[in-house]
PDB file of N, CA and C in Angstrom:
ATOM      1  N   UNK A   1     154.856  93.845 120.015  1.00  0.00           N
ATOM      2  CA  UNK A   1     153.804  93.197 119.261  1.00  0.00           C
ATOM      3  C   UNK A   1     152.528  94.018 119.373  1.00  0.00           C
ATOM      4  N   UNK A   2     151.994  93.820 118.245  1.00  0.00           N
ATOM      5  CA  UNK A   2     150.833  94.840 118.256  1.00  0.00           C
ATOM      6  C   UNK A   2     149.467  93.727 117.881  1.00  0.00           C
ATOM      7  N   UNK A   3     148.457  94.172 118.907  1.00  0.00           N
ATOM      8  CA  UNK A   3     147.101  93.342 118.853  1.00  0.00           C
ATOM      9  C   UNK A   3     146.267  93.910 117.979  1.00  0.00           C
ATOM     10  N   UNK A   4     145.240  93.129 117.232  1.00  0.00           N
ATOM     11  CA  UNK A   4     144.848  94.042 116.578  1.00  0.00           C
ATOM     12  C   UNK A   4     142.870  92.994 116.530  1.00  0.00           C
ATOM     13  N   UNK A   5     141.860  93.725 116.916  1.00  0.00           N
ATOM     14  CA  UNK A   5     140.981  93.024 117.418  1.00  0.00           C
ATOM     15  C   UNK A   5     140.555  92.625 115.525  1.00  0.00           C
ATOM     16  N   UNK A   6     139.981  91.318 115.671  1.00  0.00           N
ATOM     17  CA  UNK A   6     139.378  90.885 114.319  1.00  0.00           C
ATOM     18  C   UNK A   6     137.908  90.922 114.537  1.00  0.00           C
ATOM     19  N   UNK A   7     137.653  91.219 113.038  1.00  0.00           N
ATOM     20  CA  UNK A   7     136.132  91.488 112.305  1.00  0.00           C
ATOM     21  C   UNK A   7     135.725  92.774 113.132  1.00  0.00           C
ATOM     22  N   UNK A   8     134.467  92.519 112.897  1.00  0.00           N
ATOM     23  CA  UNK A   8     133.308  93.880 113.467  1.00  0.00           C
ATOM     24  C   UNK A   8     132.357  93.176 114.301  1.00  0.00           C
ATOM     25  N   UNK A   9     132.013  94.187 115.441  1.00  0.00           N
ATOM     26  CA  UNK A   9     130.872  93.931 115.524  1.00  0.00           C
ATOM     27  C   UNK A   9     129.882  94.428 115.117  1.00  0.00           C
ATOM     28  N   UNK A  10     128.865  93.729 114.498  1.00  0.00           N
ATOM     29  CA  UNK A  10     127.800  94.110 113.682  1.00  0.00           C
ATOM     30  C   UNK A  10     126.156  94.132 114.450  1.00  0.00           C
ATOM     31  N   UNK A  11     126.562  93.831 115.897  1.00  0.00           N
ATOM     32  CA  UNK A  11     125.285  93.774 116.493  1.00  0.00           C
ATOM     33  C   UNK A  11     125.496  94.933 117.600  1.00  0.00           C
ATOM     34  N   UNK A  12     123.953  95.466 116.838  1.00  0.00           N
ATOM     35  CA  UNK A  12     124.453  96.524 118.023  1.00  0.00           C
ATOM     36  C   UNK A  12     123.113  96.835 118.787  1.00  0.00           C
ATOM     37  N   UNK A  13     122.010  95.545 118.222  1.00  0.00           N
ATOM     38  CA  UNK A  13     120.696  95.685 119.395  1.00  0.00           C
ATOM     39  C   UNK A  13     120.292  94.263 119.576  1.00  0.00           C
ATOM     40  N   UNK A  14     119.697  94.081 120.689  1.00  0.00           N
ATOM     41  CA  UNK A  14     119.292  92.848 120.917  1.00  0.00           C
ATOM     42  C   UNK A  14     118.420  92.414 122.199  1.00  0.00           C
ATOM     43  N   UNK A  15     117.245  91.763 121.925  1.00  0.00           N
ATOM     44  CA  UNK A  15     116.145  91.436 123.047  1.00  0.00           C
ATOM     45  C   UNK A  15     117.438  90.449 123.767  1.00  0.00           C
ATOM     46  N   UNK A  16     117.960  90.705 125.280  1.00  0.00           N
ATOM     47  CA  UNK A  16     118.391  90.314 126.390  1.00  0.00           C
ATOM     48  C   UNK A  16     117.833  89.408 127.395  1.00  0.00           C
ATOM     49  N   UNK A  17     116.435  89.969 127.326  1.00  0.00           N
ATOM     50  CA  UNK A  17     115.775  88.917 129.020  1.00  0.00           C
ATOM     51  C   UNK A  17     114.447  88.813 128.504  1.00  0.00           C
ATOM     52  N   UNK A  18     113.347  87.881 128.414  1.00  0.00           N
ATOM     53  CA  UNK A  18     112.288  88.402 128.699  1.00  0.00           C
ATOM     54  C   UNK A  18     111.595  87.831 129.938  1.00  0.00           C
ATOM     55  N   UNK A  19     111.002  88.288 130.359  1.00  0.00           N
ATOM     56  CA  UNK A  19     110.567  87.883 132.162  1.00  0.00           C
ATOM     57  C   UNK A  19     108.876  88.302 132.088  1.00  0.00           C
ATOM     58  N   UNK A  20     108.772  88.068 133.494  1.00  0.00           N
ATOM     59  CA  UNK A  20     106.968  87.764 133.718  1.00  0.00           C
ATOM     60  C   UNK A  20     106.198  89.467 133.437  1.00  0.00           C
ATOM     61  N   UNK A  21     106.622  90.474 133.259  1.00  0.00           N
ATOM     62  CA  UNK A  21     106.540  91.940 133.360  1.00  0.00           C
ATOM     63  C   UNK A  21     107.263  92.647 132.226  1.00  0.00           C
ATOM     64  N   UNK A  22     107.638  91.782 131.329  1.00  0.00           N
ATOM     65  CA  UNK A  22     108.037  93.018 129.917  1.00  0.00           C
ATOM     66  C   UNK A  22     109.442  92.096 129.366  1.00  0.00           C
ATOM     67  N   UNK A  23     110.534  92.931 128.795  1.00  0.00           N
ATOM     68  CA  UNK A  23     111.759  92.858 128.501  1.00  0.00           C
ATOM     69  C   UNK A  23     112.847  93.564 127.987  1.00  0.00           C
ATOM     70  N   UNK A  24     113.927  93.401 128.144  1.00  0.00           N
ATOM     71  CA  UNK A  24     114.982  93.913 128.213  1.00  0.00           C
ATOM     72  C   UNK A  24     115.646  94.324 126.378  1.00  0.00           C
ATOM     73  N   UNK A  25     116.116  95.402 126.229  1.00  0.00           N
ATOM     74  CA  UNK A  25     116.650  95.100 125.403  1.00  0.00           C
ATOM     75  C   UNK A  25     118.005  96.454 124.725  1.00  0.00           C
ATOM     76  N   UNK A  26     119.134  95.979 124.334  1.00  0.00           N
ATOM     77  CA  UNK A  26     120.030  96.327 124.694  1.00  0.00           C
ATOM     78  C   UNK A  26     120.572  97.246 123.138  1.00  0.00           C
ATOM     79  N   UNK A  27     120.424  98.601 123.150  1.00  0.00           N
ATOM     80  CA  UNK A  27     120.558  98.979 121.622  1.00  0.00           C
ATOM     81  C   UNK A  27     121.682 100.427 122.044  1.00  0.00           C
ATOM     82  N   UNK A  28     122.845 100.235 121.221  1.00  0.00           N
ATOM     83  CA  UNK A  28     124.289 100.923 120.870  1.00  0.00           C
ATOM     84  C   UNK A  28     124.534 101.012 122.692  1.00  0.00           C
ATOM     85  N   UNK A  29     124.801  99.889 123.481  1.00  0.00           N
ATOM     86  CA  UNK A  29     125.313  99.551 124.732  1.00  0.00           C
ATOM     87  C   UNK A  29     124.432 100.296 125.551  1.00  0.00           C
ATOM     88  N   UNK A  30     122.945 100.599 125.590  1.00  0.00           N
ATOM     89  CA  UNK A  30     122.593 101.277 126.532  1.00  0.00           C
ATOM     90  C   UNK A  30     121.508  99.767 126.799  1.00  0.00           C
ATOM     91  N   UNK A  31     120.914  99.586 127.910  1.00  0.00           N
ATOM     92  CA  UNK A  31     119.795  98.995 128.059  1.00  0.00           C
ATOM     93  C   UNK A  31     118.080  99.685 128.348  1.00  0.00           C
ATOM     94  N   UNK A  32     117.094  98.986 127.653  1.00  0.00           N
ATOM     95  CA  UNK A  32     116.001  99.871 127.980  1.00  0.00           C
ATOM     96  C   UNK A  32     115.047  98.544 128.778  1.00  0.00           C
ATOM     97  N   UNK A  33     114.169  98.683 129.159  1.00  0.00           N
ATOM     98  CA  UNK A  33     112.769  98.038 129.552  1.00  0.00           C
ATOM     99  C   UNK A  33     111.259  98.221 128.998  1.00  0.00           C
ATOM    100  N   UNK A  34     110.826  97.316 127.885  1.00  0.00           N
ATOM    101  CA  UNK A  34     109.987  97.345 127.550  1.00  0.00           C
ATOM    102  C   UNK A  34     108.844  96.671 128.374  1.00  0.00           C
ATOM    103  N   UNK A  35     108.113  97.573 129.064  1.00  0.00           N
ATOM    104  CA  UNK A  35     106.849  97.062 130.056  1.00  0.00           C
ATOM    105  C   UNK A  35     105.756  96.325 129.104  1.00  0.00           C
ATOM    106  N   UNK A  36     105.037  95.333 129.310  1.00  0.00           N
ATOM    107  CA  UNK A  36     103.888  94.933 129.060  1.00  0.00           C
ATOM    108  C   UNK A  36     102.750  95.233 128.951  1.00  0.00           C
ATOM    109  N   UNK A  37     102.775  95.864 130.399  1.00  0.00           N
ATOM    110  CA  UNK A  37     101.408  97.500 130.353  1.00  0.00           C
ATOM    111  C   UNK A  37     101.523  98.184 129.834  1.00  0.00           C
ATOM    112  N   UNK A  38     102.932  98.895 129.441  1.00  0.00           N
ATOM    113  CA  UNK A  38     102.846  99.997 128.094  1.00  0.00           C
ATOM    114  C   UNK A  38     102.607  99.758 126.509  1.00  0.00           C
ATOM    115  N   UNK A  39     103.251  98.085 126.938  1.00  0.00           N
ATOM    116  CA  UNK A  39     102.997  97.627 125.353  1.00  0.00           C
ATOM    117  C   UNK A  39     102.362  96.151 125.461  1.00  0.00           C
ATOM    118  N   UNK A  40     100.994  96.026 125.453  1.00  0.00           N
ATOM    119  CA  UNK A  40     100.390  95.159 126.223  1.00  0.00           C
ATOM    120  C   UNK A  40     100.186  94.156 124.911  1.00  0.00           C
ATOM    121  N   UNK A  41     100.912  94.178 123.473  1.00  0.00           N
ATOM    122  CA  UNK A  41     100.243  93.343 122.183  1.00  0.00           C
ATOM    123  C   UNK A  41     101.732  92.632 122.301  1.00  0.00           C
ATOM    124  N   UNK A  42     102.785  92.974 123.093  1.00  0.00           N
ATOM    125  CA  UNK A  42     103.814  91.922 123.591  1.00  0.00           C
ATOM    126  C   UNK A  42     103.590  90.777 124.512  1.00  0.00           C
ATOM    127  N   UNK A  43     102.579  90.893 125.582  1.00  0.00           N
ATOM    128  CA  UNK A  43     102.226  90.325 126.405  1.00  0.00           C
ATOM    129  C   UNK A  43     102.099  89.034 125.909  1.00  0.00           C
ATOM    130  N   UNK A  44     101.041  88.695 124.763  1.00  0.00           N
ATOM    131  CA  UNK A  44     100.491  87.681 124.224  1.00  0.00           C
ATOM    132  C   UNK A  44     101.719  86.950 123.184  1.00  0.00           C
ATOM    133  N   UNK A  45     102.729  88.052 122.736  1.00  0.00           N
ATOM    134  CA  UNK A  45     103.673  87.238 121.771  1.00  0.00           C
ATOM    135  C   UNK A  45     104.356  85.778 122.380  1.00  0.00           C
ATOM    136  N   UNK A  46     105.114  85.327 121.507  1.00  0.00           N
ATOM    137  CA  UNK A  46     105.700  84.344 121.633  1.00  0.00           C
ATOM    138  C   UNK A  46     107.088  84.539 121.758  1.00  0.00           C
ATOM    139  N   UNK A  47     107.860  83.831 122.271  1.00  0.00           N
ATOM    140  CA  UNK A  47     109.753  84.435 123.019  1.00  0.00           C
ATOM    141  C   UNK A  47     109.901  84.094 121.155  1.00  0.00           C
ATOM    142  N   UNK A  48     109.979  83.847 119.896  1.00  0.00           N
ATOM    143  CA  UNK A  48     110.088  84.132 118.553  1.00  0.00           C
ATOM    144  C   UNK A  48     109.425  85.276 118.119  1.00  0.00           C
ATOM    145  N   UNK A  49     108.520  85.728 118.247  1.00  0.00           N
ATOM    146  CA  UNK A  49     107.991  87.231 118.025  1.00  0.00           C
ATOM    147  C   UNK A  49     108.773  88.496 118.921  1.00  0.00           C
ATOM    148  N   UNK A  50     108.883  88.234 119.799  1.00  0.00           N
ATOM    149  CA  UNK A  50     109.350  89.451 120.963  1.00  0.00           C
ATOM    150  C   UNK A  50     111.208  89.282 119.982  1.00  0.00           C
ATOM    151  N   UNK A  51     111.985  87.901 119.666  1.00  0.00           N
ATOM    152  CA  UNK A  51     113.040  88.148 119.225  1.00  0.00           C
ATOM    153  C   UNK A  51     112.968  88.713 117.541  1.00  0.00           C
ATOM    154  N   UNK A  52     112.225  88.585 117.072  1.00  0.00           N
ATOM    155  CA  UNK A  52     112.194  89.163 115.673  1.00  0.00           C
ATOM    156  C   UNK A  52     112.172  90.632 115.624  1.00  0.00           C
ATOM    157  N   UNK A  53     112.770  91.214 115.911  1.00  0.00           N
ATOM    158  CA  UNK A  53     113.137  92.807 116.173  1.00  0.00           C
ATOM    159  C   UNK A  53     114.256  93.237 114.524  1.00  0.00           C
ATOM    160  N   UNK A  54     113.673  94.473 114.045  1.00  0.00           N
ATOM    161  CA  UNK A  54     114.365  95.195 112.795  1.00  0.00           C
ATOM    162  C   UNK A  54     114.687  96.425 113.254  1.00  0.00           C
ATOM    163  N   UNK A  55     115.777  97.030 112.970  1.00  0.00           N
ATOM    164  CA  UNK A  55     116.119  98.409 113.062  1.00  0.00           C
ATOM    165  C   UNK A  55     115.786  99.029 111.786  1.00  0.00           C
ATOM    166  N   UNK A  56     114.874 100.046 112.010  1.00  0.00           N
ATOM    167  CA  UNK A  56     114.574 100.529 110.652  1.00  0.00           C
ATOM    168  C   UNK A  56     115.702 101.517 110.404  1.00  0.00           C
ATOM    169  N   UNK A  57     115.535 102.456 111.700  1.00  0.00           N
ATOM    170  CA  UNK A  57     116.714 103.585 111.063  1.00  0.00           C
ATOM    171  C   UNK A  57     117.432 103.898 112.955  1.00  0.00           C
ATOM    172  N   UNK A  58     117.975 104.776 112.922  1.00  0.00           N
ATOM    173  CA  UNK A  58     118.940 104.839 114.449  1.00  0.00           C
ATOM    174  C   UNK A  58     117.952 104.923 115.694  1.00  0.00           C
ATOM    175  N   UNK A  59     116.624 105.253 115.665  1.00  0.00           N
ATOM    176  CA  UNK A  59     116.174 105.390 116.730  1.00  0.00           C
ATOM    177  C   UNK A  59     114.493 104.386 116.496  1.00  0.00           C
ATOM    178  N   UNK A  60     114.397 103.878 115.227  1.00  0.00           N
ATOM    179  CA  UNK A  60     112.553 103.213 115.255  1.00  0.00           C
ATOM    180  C   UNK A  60     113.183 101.559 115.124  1.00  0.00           C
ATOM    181  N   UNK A  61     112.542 101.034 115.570  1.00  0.00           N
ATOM    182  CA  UNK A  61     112.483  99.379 115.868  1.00  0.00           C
ATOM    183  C   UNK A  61     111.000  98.473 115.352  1.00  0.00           C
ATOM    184  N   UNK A  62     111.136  97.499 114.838  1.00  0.00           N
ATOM    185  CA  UNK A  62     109.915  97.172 114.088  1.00  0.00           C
ATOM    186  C   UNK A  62     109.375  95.948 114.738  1.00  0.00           C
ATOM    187  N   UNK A  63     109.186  94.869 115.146  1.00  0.00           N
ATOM    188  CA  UNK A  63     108.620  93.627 115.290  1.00  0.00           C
ATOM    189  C   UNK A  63     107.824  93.384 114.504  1.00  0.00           C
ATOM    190  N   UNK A  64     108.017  93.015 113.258  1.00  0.00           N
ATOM    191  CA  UNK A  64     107.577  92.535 111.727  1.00  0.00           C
ATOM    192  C   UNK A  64     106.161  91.347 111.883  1.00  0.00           C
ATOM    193  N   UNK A  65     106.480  90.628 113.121  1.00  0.00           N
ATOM    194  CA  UNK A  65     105.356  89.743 113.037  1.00  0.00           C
ATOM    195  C   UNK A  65     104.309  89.942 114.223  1.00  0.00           C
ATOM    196  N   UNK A  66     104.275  90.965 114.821  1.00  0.00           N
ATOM    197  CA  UNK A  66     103.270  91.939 115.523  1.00  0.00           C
ATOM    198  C   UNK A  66     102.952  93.133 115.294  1.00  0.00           C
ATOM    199  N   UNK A  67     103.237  93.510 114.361  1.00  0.00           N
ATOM    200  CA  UNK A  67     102.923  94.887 113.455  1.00  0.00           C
ATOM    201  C   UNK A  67     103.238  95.946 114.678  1.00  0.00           C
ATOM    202  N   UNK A  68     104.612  96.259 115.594  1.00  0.00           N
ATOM    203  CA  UNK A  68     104.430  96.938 116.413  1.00  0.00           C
ATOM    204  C   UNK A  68     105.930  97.628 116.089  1.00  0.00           C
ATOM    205  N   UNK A  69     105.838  99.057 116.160  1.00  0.00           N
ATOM    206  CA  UNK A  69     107.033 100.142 116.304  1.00  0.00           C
ATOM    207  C   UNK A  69     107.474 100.542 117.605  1.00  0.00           C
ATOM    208  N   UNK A  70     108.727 100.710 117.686  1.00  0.00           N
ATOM    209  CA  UNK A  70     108.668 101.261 119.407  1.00  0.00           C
ATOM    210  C   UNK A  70     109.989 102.285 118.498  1.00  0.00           C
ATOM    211  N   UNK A  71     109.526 103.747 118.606  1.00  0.00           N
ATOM    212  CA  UNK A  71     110.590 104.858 118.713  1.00  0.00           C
ATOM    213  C   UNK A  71     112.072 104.555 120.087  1.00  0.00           C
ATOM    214  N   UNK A  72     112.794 104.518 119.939  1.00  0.00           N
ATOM    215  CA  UNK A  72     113.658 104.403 121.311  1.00  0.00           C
ATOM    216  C   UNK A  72     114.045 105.350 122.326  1.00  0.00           C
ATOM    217  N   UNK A  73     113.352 106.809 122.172  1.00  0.00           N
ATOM    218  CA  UNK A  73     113.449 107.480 122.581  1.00  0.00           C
ATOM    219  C   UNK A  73     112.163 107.438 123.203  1.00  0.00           C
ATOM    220  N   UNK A  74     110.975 106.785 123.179  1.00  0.00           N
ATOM    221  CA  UNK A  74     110.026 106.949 124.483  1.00  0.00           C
ATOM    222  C   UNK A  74     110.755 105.807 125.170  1.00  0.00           C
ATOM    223  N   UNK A  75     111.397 104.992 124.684  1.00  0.00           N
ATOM    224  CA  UNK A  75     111.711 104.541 126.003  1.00  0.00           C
ATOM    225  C   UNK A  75     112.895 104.866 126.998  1.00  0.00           C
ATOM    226  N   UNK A  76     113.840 105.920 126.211  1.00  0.00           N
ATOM    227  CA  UNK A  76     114.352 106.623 126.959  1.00  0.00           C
ATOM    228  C   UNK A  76     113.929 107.594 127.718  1.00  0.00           C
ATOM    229  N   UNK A  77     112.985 108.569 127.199  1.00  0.00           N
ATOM    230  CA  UNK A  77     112.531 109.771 128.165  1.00  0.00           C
ATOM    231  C   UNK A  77     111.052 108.921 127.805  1.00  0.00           C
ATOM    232  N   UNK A  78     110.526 108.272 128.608  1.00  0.00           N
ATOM    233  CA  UNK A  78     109.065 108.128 128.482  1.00  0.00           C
ATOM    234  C   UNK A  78     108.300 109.274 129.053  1.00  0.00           C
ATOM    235  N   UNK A  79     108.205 110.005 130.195  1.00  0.00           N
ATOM    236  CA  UNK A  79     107.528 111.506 130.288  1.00  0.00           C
ATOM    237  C   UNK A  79     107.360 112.477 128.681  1.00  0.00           C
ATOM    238  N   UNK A  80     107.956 112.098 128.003  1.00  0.00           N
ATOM    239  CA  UNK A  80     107.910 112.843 126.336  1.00  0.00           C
ATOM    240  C   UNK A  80     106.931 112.003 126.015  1.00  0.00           C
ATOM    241  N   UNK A  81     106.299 111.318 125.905  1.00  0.00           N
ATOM    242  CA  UNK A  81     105.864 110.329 124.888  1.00  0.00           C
ATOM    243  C   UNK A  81     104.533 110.504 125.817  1.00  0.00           C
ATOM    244  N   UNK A  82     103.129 110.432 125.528  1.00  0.00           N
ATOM    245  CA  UNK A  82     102.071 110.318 125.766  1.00  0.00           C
ATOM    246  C   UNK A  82     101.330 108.274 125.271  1.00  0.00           C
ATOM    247  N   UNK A  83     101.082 108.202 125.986  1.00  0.00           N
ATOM    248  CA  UNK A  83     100.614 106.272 125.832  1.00  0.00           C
ATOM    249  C   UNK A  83      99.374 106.488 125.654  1.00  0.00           C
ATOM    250  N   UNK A  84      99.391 106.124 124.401  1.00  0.00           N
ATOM    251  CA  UNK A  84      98.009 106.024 123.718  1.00  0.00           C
ATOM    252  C   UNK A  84      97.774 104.505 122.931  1.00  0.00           C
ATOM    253  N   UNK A  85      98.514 103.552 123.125  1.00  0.00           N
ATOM    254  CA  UNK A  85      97.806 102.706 122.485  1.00  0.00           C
ATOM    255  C   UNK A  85      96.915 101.879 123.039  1.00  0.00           C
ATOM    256  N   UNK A  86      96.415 101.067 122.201  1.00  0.00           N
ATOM    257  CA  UNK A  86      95.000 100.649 122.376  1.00  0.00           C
ATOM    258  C   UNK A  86      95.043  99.355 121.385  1.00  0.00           C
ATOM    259  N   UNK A  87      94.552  98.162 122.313  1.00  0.00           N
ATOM    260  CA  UNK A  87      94.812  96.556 121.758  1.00  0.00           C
ATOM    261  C   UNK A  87      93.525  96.511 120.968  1.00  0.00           C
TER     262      UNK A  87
END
């Protein structure tokens, strides 16, 4: 007999935790940590804003109702990325 897994999975990012210091979030099975101090206009969101997350294209992420981008690659190599924003 042969198994054969049904449908797709179609999710392949997703806010995981959010806690007192940032949150978690989990995109093509890797996990990252979005700090608060690095991205301090999360701090103030609401656990419905922090989940409203868009993939624009394989590596930029949008939060549509905080006007905020996060590339996924500063949060992989953050030493690349220089922190310049400003609330």
């Amino acid at each position: 007999m042969i198994l054969s897994k049904n449908g797709t999975n179609t999710l392949d990012y997703e806010v995981t935790n959010i806690e007192r210091l940032g949150f978690w979030i989990i995109v093509d099975n890797e996990e990252y940590f979005v700090n608060f101090e690095d991205y301090p206009k999360f701090k103030k969101a609401t656990v419905e804003q922090i989940l409203n997350i868009k993939r624009l294209d394989p590596e930029q992420f949008n939060w549509p109702d905080l006007d905020i981008d996060i590339d996924i690659r500063s949060l992989k190599y953050p030493e690349q990325f220089q922190k310049v924003y400003k609330d």
